[in-house]
Protein backbone atom coordinates (compact mmCIF):
# COMPACT_ATOMS: atom_id res chain seq x y z
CA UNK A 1 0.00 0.00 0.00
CA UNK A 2 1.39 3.41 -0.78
CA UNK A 3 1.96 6.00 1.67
CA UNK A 4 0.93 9.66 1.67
CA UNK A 5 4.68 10.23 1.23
CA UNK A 6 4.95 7.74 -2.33
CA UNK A 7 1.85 9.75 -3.74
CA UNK A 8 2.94 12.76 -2.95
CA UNK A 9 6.39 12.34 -4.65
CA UNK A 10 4.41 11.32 -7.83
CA UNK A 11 2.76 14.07 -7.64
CA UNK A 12 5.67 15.92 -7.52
CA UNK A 13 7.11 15.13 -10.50
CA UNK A 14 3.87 14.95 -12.60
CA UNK A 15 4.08 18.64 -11.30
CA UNK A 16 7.70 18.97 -12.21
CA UNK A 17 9.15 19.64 -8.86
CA UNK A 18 12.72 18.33 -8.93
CA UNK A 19 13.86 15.87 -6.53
CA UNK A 20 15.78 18.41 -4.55
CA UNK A 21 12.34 19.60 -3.71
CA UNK A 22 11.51 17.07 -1.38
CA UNK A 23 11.07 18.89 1.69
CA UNK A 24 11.44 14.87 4.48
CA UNK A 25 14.16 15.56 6.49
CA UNK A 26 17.64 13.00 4.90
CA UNK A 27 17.55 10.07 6.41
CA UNK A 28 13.66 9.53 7.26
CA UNK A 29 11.45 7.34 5.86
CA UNK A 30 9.11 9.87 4.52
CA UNK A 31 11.97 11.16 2.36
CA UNK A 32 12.48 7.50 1.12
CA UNK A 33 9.20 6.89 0.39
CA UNK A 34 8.85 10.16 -1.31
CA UNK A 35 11.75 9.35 -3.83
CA UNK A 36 10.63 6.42 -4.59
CA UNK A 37 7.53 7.76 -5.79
CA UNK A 38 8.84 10.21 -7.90
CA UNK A 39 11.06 7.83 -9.20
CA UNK A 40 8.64 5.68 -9.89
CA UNK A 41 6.47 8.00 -11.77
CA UNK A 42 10.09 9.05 -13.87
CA UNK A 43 10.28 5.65 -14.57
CA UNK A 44 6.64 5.31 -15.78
CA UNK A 45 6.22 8.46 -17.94
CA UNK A 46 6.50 7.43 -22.04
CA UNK A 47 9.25 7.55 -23.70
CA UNK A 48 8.49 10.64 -26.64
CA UNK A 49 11.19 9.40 -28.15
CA UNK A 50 10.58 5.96 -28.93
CA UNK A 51 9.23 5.29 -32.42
CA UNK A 52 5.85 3.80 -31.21
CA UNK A 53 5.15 7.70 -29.71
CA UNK A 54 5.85 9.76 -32.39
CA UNK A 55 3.54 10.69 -34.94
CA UNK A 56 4.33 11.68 -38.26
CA UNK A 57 2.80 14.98 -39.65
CA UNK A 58 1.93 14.51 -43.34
CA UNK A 59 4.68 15.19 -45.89
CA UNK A 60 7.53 14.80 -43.38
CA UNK A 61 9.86 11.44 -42.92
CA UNK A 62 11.95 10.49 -40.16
């Protein structure tokens, strides 16, 4: 189950707050859980730059 904490690092980078934004004290839990939300959610974004995700305007080539 995720914690405040997790959600609220996803949040934060949906909302592009860096991870030096995390305001958890070094060392706590919170702070841990908070990365690894907003890790998580870096790691789940698409990829715009894979070739299933782009889309090709008419006339143009890759």
């Amino acid at each position: 189950m995720a914690t405040d904490a997790f959600q609220q690092g996803k949040l934060a980078f949906e909302h592009n707050v860096p991870k030096s934004g995390c305001e958890y004290p070094t060392g706590s839990t919170l702070r841990t859980e908070w990365m690894e939300g907003w890790t998580q959610a870096l790691n789940g974004r698409p990829s715009h730059d894979s070739p299933e995700n782009r889309e090709t305007a008419p006339g143009t080539r890759h």
